[in-house]
N, C-alpha and C. Protein backbone atom coordinates (compact mmCIF):
# COMPACT_ATOMS: atom_id res chain seq x y z
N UNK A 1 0.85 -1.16 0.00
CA UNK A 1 0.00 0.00 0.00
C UNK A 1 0.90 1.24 0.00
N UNK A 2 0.23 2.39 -0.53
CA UNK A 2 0.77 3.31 -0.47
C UNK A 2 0.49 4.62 0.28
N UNK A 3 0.87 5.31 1.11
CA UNK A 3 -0.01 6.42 1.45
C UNK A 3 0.52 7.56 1.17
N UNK A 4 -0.29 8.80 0.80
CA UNK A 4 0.12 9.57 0.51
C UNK A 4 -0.14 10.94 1.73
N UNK A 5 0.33 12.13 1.70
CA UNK A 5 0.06 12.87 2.86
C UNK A 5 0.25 14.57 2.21
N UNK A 6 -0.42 15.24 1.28
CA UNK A 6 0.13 16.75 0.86
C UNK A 6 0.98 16.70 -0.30
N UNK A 7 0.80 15.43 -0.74
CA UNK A 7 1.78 15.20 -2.12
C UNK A 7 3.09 14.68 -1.79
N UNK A 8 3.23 13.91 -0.23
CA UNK A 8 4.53 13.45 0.03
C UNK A 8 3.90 11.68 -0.18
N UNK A 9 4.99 10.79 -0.24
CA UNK A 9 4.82 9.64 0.18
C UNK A 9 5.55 9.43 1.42
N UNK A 10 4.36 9.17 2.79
CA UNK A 10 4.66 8.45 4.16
C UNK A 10 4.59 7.11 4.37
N UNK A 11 4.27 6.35 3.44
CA UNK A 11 4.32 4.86 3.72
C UNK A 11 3.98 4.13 2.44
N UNK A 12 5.26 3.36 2.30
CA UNK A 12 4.46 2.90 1.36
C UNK A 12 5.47 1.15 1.85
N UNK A 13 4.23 0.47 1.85
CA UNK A 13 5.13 -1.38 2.08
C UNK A 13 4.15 -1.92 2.37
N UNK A 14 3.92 -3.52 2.77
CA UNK A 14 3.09 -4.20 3.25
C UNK A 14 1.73 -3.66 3.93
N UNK A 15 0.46 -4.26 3.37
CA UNK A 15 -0.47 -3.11 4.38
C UNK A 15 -0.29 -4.22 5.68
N UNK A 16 0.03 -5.32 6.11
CA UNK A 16 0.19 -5.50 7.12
C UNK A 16 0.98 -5.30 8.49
N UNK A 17 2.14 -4.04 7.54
CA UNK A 17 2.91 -3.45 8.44
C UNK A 17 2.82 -2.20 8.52
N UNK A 18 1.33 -1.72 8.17
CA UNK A 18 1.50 -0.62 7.67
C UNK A 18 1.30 0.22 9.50
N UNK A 19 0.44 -0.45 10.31
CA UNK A 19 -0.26 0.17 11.12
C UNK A 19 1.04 -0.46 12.21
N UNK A 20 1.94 -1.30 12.29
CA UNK A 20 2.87 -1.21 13.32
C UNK A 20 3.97 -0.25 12.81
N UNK A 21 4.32 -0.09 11.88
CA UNK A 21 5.47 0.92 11.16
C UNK A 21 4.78 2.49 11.96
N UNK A 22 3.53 2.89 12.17
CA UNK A 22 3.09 4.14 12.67
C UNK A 22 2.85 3.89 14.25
N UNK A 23 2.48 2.63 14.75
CA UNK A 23 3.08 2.63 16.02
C UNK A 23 4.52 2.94 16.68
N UNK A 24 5.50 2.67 15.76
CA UNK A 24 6.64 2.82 15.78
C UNK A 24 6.52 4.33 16.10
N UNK A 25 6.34 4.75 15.20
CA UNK A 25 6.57 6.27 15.11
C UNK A 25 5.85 6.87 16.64
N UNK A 26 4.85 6.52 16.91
CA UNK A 26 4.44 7.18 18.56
C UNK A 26 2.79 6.86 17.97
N UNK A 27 2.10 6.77 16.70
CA UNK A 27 0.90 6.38 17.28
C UNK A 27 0.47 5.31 17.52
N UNK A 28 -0.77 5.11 18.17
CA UNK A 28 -1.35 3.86 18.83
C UNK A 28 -2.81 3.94 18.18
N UNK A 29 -3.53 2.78 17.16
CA UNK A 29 -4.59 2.25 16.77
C UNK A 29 -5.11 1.98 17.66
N UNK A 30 -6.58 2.83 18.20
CA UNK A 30 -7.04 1.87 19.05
C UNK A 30 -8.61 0.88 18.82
N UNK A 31 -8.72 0.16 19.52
CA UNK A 31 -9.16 -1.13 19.44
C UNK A 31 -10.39 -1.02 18.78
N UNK A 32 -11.52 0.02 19.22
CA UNK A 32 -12.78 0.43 18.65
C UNK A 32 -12.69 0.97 17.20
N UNK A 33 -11.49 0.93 16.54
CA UNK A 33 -11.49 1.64 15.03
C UNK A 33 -10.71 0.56 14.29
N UNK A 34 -11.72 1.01 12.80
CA UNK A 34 -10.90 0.27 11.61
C UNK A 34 -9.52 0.37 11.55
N UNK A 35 -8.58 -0.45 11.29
CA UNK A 35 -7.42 -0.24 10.48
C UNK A 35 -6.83 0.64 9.41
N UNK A 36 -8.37 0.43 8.33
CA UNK A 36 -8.12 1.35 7.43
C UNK A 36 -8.18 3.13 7.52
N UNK A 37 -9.50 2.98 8.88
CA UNK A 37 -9.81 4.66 8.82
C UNK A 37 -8.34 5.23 9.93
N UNK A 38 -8.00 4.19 10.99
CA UNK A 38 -6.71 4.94 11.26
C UNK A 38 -5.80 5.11 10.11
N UNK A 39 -5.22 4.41 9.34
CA UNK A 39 -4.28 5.14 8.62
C UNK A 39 -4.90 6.29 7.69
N UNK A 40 -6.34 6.52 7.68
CA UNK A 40 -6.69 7.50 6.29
C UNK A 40 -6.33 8.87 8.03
N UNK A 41 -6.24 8.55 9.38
CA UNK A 41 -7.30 10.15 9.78
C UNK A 41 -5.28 9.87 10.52
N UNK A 42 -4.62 9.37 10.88
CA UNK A 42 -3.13 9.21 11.01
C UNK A 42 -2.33 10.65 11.16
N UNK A 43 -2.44 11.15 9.81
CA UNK A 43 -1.08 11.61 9.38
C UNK A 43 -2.21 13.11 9.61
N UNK A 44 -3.20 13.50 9.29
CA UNK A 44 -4.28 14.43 9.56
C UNK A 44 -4.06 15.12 11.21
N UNK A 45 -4.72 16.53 11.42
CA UNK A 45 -4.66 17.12 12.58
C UNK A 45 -5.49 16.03 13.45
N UNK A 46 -6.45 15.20 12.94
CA UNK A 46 -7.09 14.54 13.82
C UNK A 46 -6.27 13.22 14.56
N UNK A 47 -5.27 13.06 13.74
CA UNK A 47 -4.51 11.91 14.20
C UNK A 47 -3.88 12.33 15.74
N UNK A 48 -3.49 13.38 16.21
CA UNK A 48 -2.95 14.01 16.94
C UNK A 48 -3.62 13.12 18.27
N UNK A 49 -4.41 13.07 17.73
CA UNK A 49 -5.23 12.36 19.40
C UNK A 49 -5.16 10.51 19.42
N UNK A 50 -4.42 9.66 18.60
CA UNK A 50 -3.84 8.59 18.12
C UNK A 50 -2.04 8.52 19.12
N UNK A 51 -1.75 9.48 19.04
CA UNK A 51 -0.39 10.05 19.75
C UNK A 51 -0.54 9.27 21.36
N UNK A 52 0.98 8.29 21.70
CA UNK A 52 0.79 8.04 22.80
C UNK A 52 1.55 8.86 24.09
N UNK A 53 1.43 8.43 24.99
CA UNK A 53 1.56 9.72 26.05
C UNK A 53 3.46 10.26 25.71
N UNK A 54 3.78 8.86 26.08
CA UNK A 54 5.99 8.90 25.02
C UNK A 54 5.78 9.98 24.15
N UNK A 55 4.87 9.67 22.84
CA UNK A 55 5.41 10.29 21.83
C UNK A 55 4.82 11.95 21.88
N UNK A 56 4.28 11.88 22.98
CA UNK A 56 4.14 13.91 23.19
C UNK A 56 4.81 14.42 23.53
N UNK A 57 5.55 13.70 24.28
CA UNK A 57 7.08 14.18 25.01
C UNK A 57 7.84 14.53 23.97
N UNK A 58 8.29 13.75 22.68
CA UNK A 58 9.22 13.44 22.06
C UNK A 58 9.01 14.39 21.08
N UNK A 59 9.77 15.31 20.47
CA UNK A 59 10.12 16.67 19.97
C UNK A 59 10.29 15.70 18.48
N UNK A 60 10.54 14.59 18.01
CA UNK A 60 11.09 13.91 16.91
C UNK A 60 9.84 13.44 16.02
N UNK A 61 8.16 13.01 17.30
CA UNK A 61 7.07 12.80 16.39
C UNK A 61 6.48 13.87 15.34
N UNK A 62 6.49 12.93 13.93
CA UNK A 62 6.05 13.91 13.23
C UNK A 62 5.03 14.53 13.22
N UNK A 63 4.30 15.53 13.04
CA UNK A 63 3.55 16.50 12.64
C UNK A 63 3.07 16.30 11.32
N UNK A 64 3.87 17.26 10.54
CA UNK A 64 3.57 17.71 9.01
C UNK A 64 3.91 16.29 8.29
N UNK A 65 3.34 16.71 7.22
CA UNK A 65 3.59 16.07 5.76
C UNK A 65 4.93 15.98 5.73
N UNK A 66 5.56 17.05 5.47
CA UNK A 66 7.49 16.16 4.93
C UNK A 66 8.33 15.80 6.60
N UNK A 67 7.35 16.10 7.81
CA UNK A 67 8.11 15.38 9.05
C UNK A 67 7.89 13.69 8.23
N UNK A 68 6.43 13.85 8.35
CA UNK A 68 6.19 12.17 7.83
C UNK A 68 6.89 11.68 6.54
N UNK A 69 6.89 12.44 5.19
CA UNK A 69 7.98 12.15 4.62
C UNK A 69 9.62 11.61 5.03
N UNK A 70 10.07 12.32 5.65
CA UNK A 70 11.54 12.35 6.65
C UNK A 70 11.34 11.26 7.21
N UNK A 71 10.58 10.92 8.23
CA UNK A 71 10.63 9.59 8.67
C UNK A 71 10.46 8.56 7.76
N UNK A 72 9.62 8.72 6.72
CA UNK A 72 9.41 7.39 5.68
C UNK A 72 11.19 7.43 5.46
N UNK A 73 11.36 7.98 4.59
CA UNK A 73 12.56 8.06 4.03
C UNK A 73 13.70 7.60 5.12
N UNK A 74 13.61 7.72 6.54
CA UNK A 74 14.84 6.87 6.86
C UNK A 74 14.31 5.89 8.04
N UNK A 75 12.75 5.13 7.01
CA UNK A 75 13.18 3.65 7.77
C UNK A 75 13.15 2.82 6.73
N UNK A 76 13.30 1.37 7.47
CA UNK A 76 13.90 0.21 6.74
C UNK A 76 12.98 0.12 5.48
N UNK A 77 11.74 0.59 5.55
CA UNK A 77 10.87 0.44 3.93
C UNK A 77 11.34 0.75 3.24
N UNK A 78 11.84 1.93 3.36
CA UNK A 78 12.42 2.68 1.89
C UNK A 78 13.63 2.54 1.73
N UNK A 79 14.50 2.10 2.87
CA UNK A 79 15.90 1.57 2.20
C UNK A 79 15.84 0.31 1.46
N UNK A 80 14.78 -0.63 1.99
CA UNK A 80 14.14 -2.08 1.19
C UNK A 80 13.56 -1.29 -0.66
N UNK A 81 12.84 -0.88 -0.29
CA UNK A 81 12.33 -0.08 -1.69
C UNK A 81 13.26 -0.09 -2.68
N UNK A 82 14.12 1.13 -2.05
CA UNK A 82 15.08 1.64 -2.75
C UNK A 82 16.55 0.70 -3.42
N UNK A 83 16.37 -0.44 -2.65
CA UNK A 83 17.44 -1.32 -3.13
C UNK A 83 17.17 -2.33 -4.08
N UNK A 84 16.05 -2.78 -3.88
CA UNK A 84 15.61 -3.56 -4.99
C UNK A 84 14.51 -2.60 -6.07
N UNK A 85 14.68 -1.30 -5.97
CA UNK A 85 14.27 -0.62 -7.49
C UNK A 85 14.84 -0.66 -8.69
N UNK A 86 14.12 -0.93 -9.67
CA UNK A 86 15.14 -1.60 -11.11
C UNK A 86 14.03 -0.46 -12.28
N UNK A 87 14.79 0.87 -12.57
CA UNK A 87 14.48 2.00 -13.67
C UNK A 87 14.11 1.54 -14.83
N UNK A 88 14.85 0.04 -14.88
CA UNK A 88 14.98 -0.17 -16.66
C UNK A 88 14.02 -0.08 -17.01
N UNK A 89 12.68 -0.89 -16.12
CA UNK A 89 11.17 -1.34 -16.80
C UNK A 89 10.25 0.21 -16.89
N UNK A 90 10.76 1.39 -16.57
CA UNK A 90 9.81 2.53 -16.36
C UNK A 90 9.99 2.56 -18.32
N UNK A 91 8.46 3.51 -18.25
CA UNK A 91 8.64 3.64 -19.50
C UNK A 91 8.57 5.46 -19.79
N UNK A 92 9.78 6.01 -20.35
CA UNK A 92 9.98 7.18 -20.16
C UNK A 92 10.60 7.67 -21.61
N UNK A 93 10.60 8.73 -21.75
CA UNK A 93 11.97 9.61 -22.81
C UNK A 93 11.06 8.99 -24.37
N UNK A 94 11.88 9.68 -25.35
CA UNK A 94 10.78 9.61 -26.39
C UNK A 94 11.16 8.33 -27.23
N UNK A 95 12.55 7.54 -26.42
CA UNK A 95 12.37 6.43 -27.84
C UNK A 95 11.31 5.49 -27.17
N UNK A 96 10.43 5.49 -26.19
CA UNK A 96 9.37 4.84 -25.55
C UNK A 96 7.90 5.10 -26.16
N UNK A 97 7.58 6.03 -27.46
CA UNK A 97 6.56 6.13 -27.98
C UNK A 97 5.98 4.95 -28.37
N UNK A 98 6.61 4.14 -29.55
CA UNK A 98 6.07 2.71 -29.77
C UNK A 98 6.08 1.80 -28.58
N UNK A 99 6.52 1.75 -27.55
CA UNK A 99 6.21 0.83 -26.38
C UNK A 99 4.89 1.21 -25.88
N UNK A 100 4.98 2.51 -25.70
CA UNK A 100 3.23 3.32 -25.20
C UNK A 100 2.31 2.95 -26.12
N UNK A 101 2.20 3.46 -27.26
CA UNK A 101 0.94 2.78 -27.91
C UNK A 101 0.99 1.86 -28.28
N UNK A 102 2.11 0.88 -28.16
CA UNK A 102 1.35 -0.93 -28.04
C UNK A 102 0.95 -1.51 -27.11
N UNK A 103 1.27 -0.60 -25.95
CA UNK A 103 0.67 -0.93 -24.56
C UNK A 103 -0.82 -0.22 -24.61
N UNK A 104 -1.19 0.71 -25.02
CA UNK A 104 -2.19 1.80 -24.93
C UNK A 104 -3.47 0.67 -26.06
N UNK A 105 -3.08 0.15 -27.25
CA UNK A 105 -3.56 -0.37 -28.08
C UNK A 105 -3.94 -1.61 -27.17
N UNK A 106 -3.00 -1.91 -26.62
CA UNK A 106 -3.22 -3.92 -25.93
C UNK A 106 -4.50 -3.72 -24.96
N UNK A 107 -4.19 -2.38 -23.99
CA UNK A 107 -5.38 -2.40 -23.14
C UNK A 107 -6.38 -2.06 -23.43
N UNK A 108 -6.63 -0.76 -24.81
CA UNK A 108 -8.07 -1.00 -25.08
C UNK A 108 -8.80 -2.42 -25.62
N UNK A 109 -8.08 -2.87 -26.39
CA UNK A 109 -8.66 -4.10 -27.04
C UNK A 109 -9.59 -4.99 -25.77
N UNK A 110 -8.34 -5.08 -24.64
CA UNK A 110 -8.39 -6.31 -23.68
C UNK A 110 -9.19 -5.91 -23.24
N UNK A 111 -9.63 -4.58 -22.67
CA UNK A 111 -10.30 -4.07 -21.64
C UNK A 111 -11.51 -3.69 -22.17
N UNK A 112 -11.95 -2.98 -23.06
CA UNK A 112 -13.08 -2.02 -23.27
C UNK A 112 -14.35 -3.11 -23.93
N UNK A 113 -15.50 -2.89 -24.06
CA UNK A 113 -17.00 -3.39 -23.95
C UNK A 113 -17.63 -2.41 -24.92
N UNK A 114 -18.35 -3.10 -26.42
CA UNK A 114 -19.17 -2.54 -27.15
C UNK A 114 -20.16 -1.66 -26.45
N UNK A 115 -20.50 -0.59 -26.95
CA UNK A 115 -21.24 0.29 -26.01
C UNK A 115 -22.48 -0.19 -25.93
N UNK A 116 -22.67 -0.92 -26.78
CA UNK A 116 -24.62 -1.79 -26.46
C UNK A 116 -24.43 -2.67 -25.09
N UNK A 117 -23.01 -3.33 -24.83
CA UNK A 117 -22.77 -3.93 -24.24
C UNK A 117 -22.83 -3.11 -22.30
N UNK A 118 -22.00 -2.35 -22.27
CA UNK A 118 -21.54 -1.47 -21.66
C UNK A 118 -22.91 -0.96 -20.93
N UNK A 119 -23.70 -0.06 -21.64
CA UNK A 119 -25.02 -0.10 -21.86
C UNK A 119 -25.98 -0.87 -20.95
N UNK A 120 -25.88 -1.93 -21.11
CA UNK A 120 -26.44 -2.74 -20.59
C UNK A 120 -26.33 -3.69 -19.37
N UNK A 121 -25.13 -3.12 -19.23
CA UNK A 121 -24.27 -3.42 -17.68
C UNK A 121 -24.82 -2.04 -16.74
N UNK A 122 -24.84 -1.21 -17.49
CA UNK A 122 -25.30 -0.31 -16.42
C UNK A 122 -26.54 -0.04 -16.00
N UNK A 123 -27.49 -0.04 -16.94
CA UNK A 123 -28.80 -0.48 -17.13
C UNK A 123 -28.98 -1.48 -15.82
N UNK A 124 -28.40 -2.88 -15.86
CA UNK A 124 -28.79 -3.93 -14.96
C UNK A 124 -28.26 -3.28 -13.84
N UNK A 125 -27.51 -2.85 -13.57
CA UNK A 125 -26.86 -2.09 -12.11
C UNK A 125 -27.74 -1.16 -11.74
N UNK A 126 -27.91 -0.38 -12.39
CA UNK A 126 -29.02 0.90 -12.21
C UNK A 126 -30.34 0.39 -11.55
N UNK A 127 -30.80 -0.76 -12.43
CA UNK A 127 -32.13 -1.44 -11.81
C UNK A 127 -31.95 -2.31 -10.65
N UNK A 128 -30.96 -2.79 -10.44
CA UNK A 128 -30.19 -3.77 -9.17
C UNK A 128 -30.58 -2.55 -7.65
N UNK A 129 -30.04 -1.70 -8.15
CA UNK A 129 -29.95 -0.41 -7.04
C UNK A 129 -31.06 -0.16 -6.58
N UNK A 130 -31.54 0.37 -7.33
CA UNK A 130 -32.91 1.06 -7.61
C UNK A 130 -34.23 -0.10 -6.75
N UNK A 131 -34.25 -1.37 -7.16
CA UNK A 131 -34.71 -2.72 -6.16
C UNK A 131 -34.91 -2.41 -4.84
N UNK A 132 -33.34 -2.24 -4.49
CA UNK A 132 -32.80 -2.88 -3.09
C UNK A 132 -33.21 -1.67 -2.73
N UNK A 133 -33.58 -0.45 -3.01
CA UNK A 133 -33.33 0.68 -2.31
C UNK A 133 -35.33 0.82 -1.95
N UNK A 134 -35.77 0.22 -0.98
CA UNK A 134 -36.78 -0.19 -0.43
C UNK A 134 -37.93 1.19 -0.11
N UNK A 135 -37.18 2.31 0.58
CA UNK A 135 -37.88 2.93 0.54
C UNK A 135 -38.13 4.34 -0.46
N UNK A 136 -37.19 4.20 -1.41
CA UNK A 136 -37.31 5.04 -2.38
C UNK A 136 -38.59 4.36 -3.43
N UNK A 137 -38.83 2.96 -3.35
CA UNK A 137 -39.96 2.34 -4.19
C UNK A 137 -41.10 2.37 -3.52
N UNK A 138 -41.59 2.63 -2.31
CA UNK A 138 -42.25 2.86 -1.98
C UNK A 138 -42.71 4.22 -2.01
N UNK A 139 -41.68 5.41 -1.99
CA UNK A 139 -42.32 6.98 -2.05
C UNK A 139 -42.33 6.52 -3.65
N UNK A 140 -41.96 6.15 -4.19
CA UNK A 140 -42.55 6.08 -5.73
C UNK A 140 -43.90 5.69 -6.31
N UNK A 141 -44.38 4.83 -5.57
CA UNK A 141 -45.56 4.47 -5.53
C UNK A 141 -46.78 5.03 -5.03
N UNK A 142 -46.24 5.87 -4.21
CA UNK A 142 -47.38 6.20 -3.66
C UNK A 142 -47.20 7.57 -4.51
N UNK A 143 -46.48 8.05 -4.71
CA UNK A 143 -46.03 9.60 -5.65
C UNK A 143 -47.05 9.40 -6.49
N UNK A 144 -46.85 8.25 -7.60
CA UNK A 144 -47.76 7.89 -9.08
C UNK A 144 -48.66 7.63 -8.86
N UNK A 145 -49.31 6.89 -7.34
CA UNK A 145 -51.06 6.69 -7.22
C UNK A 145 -51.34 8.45 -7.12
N UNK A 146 -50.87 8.88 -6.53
CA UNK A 146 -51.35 10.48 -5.62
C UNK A 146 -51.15 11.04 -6.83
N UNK A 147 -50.31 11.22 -7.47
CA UNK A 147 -50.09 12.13 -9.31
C UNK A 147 -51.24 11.90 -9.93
N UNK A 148 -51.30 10.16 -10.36
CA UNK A 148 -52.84 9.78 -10.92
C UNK A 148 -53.56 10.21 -10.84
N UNK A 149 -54.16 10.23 -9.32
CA UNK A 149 -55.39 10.27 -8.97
C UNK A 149 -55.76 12.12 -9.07
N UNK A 150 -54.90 12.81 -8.72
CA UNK A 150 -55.12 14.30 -9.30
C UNK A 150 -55.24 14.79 -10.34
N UNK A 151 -54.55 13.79 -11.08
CA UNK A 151 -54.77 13.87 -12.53
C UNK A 151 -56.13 13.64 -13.64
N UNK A 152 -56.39 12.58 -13.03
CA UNK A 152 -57.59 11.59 -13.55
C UNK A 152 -58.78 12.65 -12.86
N UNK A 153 -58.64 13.43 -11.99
CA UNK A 153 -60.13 13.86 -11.68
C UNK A 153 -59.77 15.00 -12.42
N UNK A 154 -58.79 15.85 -12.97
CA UNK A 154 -58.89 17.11 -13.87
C UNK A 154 -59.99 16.36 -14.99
N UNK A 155 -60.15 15.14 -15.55
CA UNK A 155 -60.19 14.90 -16.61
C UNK A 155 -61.60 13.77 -16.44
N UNK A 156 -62.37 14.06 -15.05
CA UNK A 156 -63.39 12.94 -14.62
C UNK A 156 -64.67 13.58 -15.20
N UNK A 157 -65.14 12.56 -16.38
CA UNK A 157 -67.04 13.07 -16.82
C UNK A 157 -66.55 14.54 -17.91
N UNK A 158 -65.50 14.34 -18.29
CA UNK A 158 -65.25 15.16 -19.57
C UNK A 158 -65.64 14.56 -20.54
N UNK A 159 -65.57 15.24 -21.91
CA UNK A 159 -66.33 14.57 -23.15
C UNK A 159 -65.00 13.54 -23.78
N UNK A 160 -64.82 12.93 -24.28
CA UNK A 160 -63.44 12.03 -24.85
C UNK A 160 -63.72 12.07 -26.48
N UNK A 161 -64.85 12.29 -26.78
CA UNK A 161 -64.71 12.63 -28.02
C UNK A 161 -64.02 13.89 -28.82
N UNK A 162 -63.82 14.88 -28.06
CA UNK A 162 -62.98 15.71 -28.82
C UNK A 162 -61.27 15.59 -28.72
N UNK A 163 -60.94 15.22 -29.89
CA UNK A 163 -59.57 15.45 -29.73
C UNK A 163 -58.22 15.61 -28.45
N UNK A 164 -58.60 17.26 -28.36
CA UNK A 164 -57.84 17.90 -27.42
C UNK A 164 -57.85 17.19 -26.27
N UNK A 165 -59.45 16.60 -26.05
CA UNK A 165 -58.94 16.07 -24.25
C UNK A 165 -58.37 14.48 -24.68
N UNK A 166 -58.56 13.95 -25.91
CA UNK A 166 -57.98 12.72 -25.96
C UNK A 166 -56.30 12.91 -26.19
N UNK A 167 -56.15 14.20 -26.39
CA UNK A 167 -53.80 14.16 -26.91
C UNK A 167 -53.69 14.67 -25.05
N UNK A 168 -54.69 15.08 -24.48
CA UNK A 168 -54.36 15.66 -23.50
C UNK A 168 -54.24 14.52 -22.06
N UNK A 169 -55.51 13.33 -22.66
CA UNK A 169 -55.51 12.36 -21.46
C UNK A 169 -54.40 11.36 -21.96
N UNK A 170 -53.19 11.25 -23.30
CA UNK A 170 -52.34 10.47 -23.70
C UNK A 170 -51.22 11.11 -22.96
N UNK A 171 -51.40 12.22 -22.98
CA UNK A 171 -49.88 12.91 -22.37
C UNK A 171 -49.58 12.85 -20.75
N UNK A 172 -51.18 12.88 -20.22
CA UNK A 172 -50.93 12.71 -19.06
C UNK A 172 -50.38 11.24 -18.49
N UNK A 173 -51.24 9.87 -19.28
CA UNK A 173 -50.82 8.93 -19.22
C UNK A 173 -49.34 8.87 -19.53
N UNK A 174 -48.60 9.20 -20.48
CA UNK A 174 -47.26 9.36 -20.41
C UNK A 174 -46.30 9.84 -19.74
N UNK A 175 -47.01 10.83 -19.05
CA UNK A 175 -46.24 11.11 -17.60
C UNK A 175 -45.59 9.87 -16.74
N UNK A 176 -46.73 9.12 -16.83
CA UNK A 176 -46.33 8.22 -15.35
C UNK A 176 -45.53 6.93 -16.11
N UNK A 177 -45.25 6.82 -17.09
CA UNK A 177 -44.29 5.80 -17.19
C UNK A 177 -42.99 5.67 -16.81
């Protein structure tokens, strides 16, 4: 995992070391909270209260963004990082154009979905949602009886033979679909 903090990188290695690597440093996860939301609220003014009683004393816990930078940078992660980093595979500088768009070409092919297709994935998701979401189908229902029914009496013991109220009782019916 990686974390980021103000545009610095403060951690980046195992997420299973991620939350003793910041104990290290002076904070303490405690027991009633996610893993994940300590490291998102951590490095934040709110983390401040994560701080154990040691590390208030200690003039060395970081604060800011490049304190936490500074510390990334001189523990064992990033000397691990940094030793087994290999440049060759980056793809950079301009004789790398044909590597980019045969990479750029490989992933649209692999990746992308006819838009009828596509379409229709979202469609089923949209209606999946829309299901489960229990009480939004119920104010819906009762919305379109109560719309109806105000509707239908503008238009109760009118004549239906003329025209106008027949494009007029189609449109209203078209409302509610």
């Amino acid at each position: 995992v990686i974390l980021f903090h103000k545009g610095h990188i403060v951690y980046h290695g195992p997420v299973t070391e991620a939350v003793p690597y910041f104990e290290n440093l002076g904070f303490e996860c405690p027991d009633t909270m996610d893993k994940a939301d300590f490291l998102q609220q951590v490095m934040t003014d709110i983390g401040r209260r994560f701080l154990t009683p040691e590390a208030v004393a200690c003039p060395l816990t970081p604060c800011s963004a490049a304190e936490f930078a500074e510390a990334y940078k001189a523990s064992q992660h990033f000397q691990i990082d940094h030793a087994t980093f290999d440049p060759s595979g980056l793809i950079c500088g301009p004789s790398s154009k044909e590597t980019a768009s045969y990479l750029e070409k490989r992933y649209f092919e692999r990746f992308t979905n006819p838009w009828l297709h596509s379409l229709g994935l979202l469609l089923a998701r949209q209606m999946k949602l829309r299901i489960r979401n229990k009480p939004f189908l119920i104010a819906r229902v009762i919305q379109v009886v109560f719309m109806g029914i105000l509707s239908g009496t503008m238009f109760f013991q009118v004549d239906s033979e003329q025209y106008q109220v027949r494009y007029a009782l189609m449109f209203n019916a078209l409302l509610f679909l």
